[in-house]
N, C-alpha and C. Protein backbone atom coordinates (compact mmCIF):
# COMPACT_ATOMS: atom_id res chain seq x y z
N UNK A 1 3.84 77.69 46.26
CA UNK A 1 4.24 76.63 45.35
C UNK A 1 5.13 77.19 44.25
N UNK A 2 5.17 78.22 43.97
CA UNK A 2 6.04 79.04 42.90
C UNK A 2 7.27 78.97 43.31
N UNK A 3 7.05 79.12 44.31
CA UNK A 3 9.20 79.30 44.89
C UNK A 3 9.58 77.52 44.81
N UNK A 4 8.89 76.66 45.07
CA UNK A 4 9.60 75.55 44.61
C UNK A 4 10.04 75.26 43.18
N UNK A 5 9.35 75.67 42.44
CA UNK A 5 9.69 74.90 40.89
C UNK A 5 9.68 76.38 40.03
N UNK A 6 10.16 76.09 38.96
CA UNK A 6 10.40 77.55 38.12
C UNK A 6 9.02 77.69 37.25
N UNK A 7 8.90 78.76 37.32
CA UNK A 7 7.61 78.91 36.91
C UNK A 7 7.40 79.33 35.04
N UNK A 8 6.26 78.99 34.31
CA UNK A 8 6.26 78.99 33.32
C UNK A 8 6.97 80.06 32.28
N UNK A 9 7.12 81.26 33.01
CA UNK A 9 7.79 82.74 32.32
C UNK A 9 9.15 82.49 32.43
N UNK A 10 9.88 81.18 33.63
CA UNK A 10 11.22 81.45 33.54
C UNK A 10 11.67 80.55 32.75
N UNK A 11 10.93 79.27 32.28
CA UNK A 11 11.30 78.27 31.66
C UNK A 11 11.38 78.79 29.87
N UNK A 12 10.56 79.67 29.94
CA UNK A 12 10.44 80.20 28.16
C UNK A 12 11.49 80.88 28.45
N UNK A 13 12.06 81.94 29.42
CA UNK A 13 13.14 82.64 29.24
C UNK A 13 14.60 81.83 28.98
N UNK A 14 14.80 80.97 29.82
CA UNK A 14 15.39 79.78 29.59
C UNK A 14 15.71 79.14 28.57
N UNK A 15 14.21 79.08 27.51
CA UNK A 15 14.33 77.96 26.62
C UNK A 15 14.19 78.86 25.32
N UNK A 16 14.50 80.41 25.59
CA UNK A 16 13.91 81.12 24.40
C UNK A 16 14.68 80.97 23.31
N UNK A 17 14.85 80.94 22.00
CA UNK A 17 13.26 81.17 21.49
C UNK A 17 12.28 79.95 21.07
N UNK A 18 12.78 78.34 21.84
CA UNK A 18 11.96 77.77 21.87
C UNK A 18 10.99 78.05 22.55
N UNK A 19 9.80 77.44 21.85
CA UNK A 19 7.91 77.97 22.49
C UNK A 19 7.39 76.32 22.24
N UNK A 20 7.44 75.61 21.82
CA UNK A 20 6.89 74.36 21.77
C UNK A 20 7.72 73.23 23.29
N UNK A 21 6.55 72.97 24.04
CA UNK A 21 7.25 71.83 25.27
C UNK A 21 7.84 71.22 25.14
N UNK A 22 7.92 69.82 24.36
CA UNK A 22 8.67 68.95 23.74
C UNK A 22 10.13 69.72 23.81
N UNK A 23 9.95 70.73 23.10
CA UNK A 23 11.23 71.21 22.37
C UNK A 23 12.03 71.75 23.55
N UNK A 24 11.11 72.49 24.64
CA UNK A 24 11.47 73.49 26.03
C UNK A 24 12.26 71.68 27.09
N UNK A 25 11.12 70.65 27.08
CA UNK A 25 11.95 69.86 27.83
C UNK A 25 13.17 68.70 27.67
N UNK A 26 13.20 68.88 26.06
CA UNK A 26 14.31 68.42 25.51
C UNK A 26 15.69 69.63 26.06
N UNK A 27 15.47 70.56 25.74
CA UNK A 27 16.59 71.49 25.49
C UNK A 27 17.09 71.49 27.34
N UNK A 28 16.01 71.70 28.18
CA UNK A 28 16.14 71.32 29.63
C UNK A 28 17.13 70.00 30.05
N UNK A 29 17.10 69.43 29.29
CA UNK A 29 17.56 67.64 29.76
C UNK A 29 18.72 67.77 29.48
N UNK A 30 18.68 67.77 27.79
CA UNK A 30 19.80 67.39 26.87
C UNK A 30 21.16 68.80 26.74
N UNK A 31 21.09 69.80 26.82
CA UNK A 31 21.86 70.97 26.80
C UNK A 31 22.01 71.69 28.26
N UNK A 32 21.17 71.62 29.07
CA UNK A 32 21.32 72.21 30.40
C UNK A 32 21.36 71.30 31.39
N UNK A 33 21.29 69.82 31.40
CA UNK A 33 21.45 68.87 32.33
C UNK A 33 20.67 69.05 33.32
N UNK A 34 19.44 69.35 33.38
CA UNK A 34 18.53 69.57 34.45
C UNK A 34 17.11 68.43 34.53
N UNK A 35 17.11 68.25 35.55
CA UNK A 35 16.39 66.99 35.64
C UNK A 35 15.22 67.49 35.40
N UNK A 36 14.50 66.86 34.92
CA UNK A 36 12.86 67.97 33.91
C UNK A 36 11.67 67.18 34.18
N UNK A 37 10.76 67.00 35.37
CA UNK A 37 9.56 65.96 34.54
C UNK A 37 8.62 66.86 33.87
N UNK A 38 7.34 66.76 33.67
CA UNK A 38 6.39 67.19 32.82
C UNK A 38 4.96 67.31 33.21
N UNK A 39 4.17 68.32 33.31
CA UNK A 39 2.96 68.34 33.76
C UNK A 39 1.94 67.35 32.59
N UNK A 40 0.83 67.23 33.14
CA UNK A 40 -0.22 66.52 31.68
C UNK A 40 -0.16 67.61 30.79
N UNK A 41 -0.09 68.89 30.54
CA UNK A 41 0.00 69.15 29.53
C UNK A 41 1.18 69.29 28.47
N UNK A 42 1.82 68.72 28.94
CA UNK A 42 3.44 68.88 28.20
C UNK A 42 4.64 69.67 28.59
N UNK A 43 3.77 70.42 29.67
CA UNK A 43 4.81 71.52 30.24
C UNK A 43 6.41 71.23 31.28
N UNK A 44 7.40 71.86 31.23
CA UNK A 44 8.32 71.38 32.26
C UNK A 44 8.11 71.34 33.47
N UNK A 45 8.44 70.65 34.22
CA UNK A 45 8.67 71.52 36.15
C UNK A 45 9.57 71.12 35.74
N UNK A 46 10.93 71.94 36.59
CA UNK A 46 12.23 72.14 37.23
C UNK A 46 11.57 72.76 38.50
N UNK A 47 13.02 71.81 39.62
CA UNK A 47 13.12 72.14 40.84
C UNK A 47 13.71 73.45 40.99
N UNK A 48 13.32 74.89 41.83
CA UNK A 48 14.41 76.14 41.38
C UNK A 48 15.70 75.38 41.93
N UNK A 49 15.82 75.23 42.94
CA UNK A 49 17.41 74.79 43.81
C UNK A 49 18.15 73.96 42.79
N UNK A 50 17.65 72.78 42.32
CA UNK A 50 18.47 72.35 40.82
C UNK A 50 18.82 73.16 40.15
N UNK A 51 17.18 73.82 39.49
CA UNK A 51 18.22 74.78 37.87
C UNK A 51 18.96 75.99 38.66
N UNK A 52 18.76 76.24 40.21
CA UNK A 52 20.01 77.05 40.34
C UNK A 52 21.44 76.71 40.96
N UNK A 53 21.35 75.77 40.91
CA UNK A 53 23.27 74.55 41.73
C UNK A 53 23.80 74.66 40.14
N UNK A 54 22.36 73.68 39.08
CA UNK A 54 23.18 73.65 38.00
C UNK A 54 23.78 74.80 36.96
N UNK A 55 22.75 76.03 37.20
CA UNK A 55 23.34 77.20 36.33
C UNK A 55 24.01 77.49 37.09
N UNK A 56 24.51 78.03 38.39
CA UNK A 56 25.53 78.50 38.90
C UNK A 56 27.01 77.68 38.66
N UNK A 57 26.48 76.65 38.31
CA UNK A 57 28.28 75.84 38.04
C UNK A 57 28.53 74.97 39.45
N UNK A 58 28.04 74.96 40.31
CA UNK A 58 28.22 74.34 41.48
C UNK A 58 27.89 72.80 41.24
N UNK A 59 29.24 72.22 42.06
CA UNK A 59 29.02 70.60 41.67
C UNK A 59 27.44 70.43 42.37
N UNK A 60 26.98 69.02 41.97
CA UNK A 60 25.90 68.43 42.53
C UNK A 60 26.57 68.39 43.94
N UNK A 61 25.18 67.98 45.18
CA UNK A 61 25.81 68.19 46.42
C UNK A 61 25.65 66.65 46.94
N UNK A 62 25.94 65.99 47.75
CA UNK A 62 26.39 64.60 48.30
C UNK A 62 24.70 64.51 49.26
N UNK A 63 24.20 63.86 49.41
CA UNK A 63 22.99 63.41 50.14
C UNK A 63 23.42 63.66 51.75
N UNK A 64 22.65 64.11 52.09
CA UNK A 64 23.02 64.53 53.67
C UNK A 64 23.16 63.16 54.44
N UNK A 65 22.30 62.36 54.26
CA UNK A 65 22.43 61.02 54.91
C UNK A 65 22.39 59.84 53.53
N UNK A 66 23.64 59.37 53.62
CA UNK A 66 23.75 57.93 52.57
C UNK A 66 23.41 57.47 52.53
N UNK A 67 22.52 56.35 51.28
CA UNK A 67 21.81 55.45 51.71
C UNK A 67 22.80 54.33 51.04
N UNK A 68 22.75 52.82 52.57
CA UNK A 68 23.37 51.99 52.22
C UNK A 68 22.77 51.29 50.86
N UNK A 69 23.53 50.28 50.61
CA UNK A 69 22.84 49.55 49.31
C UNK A 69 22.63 48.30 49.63
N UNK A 70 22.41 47.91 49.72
CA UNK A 70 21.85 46.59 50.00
C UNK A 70 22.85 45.44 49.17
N UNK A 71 23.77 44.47 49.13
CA UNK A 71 24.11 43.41 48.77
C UNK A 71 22.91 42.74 48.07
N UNK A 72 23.35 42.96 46.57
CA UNK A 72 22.01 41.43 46.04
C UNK A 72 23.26 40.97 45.17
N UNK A 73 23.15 39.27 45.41
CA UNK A 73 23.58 38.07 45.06
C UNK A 73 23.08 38.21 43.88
N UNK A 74 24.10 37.84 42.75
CA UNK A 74 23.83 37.76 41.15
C UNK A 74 22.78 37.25 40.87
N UNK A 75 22.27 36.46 40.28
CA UNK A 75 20.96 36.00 39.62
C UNK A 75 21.92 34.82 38.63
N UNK A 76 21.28 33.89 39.15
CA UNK A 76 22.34 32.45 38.16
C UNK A 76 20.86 31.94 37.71
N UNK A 77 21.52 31.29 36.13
CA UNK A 77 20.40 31.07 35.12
C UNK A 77 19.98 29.42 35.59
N UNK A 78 18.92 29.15 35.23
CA UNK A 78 18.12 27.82 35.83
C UNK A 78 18.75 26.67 35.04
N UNK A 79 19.52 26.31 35.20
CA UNK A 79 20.18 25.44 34.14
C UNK A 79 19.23 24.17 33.68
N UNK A 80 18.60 23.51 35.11
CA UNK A 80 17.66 22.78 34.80
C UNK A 80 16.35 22.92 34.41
N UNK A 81 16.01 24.23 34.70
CA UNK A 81 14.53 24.47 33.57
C UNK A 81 14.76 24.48 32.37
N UNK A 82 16.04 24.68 31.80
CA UNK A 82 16.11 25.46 30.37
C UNK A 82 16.63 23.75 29.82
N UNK A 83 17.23 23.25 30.08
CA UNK A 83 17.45 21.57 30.40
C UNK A 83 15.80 21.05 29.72
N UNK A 84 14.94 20.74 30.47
CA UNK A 84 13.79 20.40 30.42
C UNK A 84 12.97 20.91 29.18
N UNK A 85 13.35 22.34 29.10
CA UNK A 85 12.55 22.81 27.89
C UNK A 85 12.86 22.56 26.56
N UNK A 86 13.83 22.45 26.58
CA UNK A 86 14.74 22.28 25.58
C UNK A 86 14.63 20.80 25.18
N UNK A 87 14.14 20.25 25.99
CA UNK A 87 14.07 18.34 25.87
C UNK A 87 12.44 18.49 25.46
N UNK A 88 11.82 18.81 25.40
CA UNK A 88 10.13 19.40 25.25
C UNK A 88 9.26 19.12 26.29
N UNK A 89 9.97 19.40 27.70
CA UNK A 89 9.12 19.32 28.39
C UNK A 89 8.58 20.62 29.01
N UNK A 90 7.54 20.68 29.87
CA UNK A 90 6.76 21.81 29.70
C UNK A 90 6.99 22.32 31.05
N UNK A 91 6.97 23.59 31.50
CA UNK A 91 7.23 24.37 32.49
C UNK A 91 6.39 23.76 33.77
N UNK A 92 5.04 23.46 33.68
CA UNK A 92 4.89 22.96 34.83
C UNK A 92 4.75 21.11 34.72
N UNK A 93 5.69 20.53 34.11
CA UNK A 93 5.85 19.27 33.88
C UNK A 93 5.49 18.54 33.15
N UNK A 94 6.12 17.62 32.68
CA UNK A 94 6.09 16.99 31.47
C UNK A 94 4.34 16.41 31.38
N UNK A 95 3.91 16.21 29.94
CA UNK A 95 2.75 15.72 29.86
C UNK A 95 2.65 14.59 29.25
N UNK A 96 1.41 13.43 29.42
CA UNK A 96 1.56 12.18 29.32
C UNK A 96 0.66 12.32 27.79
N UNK A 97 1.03 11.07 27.26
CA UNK A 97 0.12 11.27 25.67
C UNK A 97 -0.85 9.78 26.36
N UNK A 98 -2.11 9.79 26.42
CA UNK A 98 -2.72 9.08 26.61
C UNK A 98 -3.56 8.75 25.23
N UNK A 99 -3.44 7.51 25.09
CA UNK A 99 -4.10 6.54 23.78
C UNK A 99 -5.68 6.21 24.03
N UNK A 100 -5.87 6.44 22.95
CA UNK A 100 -7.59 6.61 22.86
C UNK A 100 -7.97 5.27 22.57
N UNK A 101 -9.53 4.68 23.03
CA UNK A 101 -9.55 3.33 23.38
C UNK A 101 -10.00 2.49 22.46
C-alpha cells in the first residue's frame, strides 16, 4: 500500500517546513496542484503517479478510454407553478375556505 500513495515522511518533505495538516494539504492543492484528499486524522494522501506526472512537469495524461457524456436537455422553469404560487395558491392545490355553521 505504500507504493500507491506517498507516504507520511514524503509529504513533510514536500511540505517542509510546514508540520501542521491543514497547512501540509492546503500547500498540496493550492501551490503544487495536486489532487489531495485526507485521512480522519487530517493527514494528506497523494496518489505517487500524480505527485510524480505533476512534479516532473509532464502534462496531465488523456483517459485511456473516453467517457461519452450524455446529452441532458436544459431544465426550463415551471412557469405555471410559479403562476399559481404567486396567485396564493398552494403547491399541492388550491384550498377551499369552508364557513363555519
Amino acid at each position: 500500500m505504500s507504493d500507491l500513495f506517498l507516504t507520511d515522511a514524503e509529504i513533510d518533505a514536500l511540505c517542509a517546513p510546514l508540520r501542521q495538516p491543514a497547512a501540509q494539504v492546503r500547500y498540496l492543492r493550492d501551490v503544487l496542484k495536486l489532487a489531495v484528499a485526507t485521512k480522519p486524522n487530517g493527514r494528506a494522501v497523494v496518489v505517487r503517479s500524480h505527485a510524480e506526472a505533476a512534479l516532473s512537469g509532464l502534462p496531465p495524461s488523456a483517459p485511456s478510454t473516453p467517457v461519452e457524456k450524455a446529452e441532458v436537455p436544459a431544465a426550463r422553469p415551471n412557469v405555471e407553478g410559479f403562476m399559481t404560487l404567486i396567485q396564493g395558491g398552494k403547491k399541492n392545490g388550491a384550498t377551499q375556505k369552508k364557513q363555519s355553521a
